[in-house]
Protein backbone atom coordinates (compact mmCIF):
# COMPACT_ATOMS: atom_id res chain seq x y z
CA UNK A 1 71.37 78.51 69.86
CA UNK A 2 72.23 81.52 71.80
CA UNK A 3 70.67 84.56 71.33
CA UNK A 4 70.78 85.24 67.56
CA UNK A 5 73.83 83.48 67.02
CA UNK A 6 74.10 79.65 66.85
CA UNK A 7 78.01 78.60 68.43
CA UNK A 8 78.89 76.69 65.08
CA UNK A 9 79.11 80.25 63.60
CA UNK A 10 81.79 81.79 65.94
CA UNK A 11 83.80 78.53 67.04
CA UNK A 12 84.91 77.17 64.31
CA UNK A 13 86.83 80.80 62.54
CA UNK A 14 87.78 81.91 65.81
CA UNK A 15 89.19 78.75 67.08
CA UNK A 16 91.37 78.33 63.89
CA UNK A 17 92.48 82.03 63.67
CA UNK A 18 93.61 81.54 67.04
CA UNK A 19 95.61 78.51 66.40
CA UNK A 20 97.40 80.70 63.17
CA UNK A 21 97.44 84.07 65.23
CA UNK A 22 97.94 83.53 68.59
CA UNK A 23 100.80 85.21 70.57
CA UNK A 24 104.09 82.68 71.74
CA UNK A 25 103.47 83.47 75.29
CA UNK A 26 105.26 81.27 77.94
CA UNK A 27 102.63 80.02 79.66
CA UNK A 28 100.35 78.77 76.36
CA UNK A 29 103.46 76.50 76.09
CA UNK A 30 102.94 74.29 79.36
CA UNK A 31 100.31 72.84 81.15
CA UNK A 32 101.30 72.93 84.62
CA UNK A 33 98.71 74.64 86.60
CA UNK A 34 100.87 76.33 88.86
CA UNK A 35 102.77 78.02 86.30
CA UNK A 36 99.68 78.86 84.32
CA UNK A 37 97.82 79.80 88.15
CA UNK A 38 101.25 82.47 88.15
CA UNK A 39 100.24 83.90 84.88
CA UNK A 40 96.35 84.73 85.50
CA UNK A 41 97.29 86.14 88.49
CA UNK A 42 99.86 87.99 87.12
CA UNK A 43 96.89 89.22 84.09
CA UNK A 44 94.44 90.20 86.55
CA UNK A 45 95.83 93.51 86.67
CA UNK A 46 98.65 93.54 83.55
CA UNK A 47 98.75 93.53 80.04
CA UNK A 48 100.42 90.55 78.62
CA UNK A 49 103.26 91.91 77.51
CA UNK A 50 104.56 93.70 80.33
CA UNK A 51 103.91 90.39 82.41
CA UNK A 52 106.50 88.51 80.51
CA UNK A 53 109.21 90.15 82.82
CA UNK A 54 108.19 89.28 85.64
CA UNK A 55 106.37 86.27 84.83
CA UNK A 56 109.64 85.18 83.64
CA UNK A 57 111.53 86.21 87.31
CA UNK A 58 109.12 84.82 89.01
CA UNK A 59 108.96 81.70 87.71
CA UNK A 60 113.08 81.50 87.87
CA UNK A 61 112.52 82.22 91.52
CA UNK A 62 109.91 80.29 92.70
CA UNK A 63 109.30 77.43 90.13
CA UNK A 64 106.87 75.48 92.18
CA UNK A 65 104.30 75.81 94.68
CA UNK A 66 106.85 73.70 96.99
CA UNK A 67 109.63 76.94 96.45
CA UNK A 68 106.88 79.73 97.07
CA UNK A 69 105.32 77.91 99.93
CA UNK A 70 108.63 77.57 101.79
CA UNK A 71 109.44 81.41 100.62
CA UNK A 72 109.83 84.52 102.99
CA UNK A 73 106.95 86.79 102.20
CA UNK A 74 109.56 89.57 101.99
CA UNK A 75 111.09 87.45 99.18
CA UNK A 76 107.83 87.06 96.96
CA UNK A 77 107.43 90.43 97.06
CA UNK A 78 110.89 91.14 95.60
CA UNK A 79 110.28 89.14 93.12
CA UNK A 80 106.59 90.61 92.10
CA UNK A 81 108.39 94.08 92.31
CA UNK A 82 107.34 96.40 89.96
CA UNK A 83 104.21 94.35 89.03
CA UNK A 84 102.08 96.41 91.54
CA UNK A 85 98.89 95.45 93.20
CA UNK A 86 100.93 93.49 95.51
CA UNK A 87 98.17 92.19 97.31
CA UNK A 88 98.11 89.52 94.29
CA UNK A 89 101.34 88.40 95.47
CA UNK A 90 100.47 88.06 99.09
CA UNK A 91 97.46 86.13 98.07
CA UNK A 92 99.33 83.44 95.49
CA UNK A 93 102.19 83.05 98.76
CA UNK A 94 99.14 81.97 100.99
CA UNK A 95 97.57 79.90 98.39
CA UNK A 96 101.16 77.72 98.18
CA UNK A 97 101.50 77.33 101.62
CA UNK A 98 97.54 76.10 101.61
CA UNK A 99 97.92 73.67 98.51
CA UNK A 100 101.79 72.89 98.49
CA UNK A 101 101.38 69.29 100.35
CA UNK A 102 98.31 68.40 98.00
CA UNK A 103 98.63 70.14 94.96
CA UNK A 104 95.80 72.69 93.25
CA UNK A 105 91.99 71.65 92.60
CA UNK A 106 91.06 70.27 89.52
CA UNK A 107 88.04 71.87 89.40
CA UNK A 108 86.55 76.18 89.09
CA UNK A 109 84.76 75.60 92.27
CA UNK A 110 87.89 73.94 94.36
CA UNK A 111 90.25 76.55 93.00
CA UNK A 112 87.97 80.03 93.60
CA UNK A 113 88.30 78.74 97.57
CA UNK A 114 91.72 79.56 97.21
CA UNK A 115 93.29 83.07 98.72
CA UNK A 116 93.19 85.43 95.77
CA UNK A 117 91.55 82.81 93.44
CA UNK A 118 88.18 84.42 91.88
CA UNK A 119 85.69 83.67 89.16
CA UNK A 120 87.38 84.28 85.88
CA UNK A 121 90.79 82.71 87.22
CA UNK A 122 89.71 79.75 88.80
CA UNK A 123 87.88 79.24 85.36
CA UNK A 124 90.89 79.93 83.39
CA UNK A 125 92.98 77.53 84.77
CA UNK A 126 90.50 74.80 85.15
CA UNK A 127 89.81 74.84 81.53
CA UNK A 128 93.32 75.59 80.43
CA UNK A 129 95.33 72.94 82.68
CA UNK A 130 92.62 70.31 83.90
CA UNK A 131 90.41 70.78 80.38
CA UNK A 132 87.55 71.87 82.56
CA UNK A 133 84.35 72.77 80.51
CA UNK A 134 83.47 76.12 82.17
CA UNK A 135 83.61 79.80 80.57
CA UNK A 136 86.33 82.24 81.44
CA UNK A 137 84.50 85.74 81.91
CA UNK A 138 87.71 88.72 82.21
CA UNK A 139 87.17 92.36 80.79
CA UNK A 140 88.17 91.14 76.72
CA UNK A 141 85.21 88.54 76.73
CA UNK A 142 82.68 90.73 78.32
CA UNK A 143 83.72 93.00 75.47
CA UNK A 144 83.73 90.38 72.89
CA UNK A 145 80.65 89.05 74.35
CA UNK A 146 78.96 92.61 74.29
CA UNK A 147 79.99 93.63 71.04
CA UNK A 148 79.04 90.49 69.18
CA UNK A 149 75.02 90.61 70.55
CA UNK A 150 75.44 94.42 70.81
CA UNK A 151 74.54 94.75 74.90
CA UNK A 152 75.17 98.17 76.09
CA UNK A 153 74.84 97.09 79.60
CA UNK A 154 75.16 92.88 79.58
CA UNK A 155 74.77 91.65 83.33
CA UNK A 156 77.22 89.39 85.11
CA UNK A 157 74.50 87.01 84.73
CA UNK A 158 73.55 87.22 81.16
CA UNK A 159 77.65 86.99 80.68
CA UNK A 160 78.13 83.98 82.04
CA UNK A 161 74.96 82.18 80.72
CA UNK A 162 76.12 83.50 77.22
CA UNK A 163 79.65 82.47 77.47
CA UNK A 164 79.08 79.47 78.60
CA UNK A 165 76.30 78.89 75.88
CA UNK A 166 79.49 79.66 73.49
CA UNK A 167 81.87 77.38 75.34
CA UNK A 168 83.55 74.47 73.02
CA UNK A 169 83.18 71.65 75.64
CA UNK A 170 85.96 69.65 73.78
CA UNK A 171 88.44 72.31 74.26
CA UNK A 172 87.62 74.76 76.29
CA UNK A 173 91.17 75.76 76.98
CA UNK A 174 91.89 76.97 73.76
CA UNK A 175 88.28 78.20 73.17
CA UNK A 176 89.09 80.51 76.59
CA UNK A 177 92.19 81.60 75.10
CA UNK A 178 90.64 82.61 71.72
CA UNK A 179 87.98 84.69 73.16
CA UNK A 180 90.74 86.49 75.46
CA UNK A 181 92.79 86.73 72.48
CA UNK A 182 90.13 88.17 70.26
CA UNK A 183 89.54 90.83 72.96
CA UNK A 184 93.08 91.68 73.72
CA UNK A 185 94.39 91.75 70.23
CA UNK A 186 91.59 93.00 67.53
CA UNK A 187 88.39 93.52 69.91
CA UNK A 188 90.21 95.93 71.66
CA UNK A 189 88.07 98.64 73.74
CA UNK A 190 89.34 101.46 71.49
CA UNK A 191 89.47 101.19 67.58
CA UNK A 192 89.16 97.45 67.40
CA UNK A 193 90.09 96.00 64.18
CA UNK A 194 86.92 94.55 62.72
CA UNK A 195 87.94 93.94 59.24
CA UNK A 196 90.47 91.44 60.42
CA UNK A 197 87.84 90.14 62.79
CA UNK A 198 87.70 86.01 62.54
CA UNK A 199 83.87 86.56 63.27
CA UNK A 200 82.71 89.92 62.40
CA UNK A 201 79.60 88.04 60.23
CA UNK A 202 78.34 86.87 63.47
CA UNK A 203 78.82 90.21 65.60
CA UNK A 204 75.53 92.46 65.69
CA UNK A 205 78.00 95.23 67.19
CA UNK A 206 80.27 95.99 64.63
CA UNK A 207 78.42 98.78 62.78
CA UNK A 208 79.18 100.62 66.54
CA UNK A 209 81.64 99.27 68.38
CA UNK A 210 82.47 101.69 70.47
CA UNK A 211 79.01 101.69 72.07
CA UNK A 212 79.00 98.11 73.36
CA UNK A 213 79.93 97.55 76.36
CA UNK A 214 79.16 100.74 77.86
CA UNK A 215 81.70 102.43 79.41
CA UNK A 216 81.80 101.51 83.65
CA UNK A 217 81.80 104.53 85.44
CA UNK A 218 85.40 104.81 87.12
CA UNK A 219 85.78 106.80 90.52
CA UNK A 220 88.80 107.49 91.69
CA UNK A 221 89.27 110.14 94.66
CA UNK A 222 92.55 112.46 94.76
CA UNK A 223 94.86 112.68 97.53
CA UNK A 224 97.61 114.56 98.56
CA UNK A 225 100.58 113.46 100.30
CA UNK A 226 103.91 113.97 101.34
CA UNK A 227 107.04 111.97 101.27
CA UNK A 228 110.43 111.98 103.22
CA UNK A 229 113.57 110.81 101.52
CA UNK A 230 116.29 110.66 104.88
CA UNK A 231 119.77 109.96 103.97
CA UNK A 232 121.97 108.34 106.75
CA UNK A 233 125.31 107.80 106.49
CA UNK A 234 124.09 103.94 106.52
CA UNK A 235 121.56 104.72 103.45
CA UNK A 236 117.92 105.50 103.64
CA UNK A 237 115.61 105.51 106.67
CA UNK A 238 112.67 103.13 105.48
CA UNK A 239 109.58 102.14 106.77
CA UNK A 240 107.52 98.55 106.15
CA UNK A 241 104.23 99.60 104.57
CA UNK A 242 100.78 98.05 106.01
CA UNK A 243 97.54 98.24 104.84
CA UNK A 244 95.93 96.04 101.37
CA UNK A 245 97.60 97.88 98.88
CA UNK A 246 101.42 97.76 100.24
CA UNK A 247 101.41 96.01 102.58
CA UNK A 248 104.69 94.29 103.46
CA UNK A 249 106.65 95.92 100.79
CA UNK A 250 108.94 98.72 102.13
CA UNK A 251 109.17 102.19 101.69
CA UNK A 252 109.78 105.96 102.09
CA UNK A 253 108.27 107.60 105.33
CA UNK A 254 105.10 108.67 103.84
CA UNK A 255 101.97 110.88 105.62
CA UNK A 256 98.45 111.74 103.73
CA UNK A 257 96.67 114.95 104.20
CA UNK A 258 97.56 118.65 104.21
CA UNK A 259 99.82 118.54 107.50
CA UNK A 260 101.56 115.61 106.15
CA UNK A 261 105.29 117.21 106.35
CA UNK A 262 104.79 118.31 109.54
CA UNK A 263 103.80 115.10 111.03
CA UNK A 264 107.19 113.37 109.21
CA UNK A 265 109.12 116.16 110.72
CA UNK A 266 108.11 115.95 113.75
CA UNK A 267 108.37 112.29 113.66
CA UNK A 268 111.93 111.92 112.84
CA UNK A 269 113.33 115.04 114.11
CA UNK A 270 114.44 117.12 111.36
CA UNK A 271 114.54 120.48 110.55
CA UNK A 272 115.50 122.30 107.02
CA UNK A 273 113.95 119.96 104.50
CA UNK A 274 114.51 120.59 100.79
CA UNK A 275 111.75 120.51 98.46
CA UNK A 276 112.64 118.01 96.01
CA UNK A 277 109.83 117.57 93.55
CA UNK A 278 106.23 115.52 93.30
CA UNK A 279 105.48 112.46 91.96
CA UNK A 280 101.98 110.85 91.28
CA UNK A 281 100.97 107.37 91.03
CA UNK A 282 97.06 105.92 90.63
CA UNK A 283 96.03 102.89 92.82
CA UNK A 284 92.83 101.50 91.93
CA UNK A 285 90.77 103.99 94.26
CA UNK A 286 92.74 107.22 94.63
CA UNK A 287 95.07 109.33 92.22
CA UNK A 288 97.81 109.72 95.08
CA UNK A 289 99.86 113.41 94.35
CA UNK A 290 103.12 113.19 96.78
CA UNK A 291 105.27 116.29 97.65
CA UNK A 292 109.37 114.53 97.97
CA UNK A 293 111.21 116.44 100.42
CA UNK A 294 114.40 115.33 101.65
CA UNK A 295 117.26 115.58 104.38
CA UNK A 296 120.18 114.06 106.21
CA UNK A 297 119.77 112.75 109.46
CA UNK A 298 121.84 110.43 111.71
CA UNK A 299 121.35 106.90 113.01
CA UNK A 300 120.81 103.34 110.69
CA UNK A 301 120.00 103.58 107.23
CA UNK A 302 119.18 100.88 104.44
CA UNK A 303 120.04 100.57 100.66
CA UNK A 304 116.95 100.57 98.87
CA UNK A 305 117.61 97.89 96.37
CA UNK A 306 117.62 95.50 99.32
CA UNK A 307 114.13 95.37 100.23
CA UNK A 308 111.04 95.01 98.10
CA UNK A 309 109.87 98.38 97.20
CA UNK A 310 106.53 99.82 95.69
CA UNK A 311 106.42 100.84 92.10
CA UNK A 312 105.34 104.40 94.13
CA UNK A 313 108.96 104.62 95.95
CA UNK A 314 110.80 103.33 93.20
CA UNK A 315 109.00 107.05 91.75
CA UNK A 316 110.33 108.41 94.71
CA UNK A 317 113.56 107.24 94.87
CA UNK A 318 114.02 108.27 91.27
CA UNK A 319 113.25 111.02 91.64
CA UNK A 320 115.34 111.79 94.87
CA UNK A 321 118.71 110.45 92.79
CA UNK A 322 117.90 112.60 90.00
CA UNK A 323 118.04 115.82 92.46
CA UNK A 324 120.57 114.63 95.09
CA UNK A 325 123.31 116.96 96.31
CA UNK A 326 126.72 116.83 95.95
């Protein structure tokens, strides 16, 4: 028993509206841990479908820890372009050249000591690829979780003992799965679909939805900065980015703050910029509001499409293109 609910009532219907409902996704089809490792990390931050893409590149590029591990970083992140939070990409390139002679843990605990490796996806794969009998915790089951005892505020703690309490030892792959599916598909944070709910008999939450979880407070500062598209004969002046967030990808010359333009001009030399336009992008912590100016200047250049760029400067190279001179 666990809390009001006893498991046989929710494991059974969701397990076998799982099996008829689930979604043909590449990596339910295999059980090689690296390519399902490839796939969590590519869901920590992406919805499902718009991983196929580049789960699909990726896995063309770099089919096996051996391939990533012997990879230049500059090269991964090519390939993760456009998935953002790059960081995850750094991280998974360590992790190969860590495991590649001796292959991944078998277990949660081996695989969250890898780079980039936490909780829920050490879980994930454990149970998925290795049949592991541990809980997967992500954002869908906490709201699956939440809605179906009706916790406004469920702790990290109470999560995992009541997940785990659910778990289907004998398959906890596919019990994983169903839970994330359930979340992602018809428990979904905003008008979730309860009438075509597997277990909406068992759910305590379904009268109100809405109100379990609570929402998590999200803070998110605003910045302002400025952005300097310089055309060479040779192509574009670029810089290599630094820092958690970009690091290693390449990009526009880029300054934060209110004298931001005046520290790029002063930089590089130029005079006479032309305003081009402003794009915005969000990072996890900051809503990121950048002025595009842009002018010619002398000396090497690169083309873009060469080096791994951020989702940001792809923005700002669009938007550059669309506004370019004759």
């Amino acid at each position: 028993m666990v809390g009001h609910l006893n498991g046989k009532e929710v494991r059974a219907p969701l397990l076998a509206w799982f099996r008829q409902n689930a979604r043909d996704l590449p990596w339910r089809r295999t059980r090689d841990p690296y390519a399902i490792l490839v796939s969590e990390i590519l869901l920590q931050q992406t919805r499902a479908e718009q991983a196929l893409g580049y789960y699909a590149r990726f896995m063309a590029e770099f089919p096996n820890l051996g391939a990533l591990a012997r990879a230049a970083e500059e090269d991964v992140l090519r390939a993760w372009a456009g998935a953002g939070y790059y960081r995850r990409a750094r991280s998974l390139h360590r992790l190969a050249q860590e495991v590649a002679g001796t292959g991944l843990p078998r277990t949660a605990a081996g695989l969250a000591d890898l780079p980039g490796v936490g909780p829920y996806t050490a879980a994930a794969v454990a149970s998925i690829a290795f049949g592991e009998p541990v809980a997967a915790v992500d954002g869908n089951v906490r709201r699956v979780v939440a809605r179906l005892f009706a916790a406004e505020e469920p702790s990290p703690r109470w999560l995992r003992a009541t997940a785990e309490g659910l778990l289907v030892p004998e398959d906890p792959g596919s019990w994983n799965q169903a839970m994330m599916e359930l979340g992602a598909t018809v428990c979904t944070p905003k008008d979730p679909r309860c009438v075509s709910c597997p277990v909406a008999g068992s759910c305590a939450g379904k009268s109100d939805a809405g109100r379990y979880p609570a929402p998590r407070a999200r803070r998110q500062r605003a910045v302002s900065a400025t952005a300097l598209v310089l055309r060479t004969p040779q192509g574009y002046v670029l810089e290599k980015r630094d820092g958690q967030a970009l690091g290693g990808l390449w990009g526009f010359p880029l300054a934060e703050g209110p004298d931001g333009l005046g520290a790029l001009l002063s930089r590089y030399e130029v005079q006479d910029p032309r305003a081009v336009g402003t794009v915005k992008h969000a990072f996890t912590h900051k809503r990121l509001t950048v002025a595009v100016y842009e002018a010619s200047g002398e000396g090497p250049g690169e083309d873009p499409q060469a080096r791994p760029l951020s989702q940001l400067d792809r923005k700002i190279l669009a938007l550059a293109e669309r506004g370019r001179w004759p």
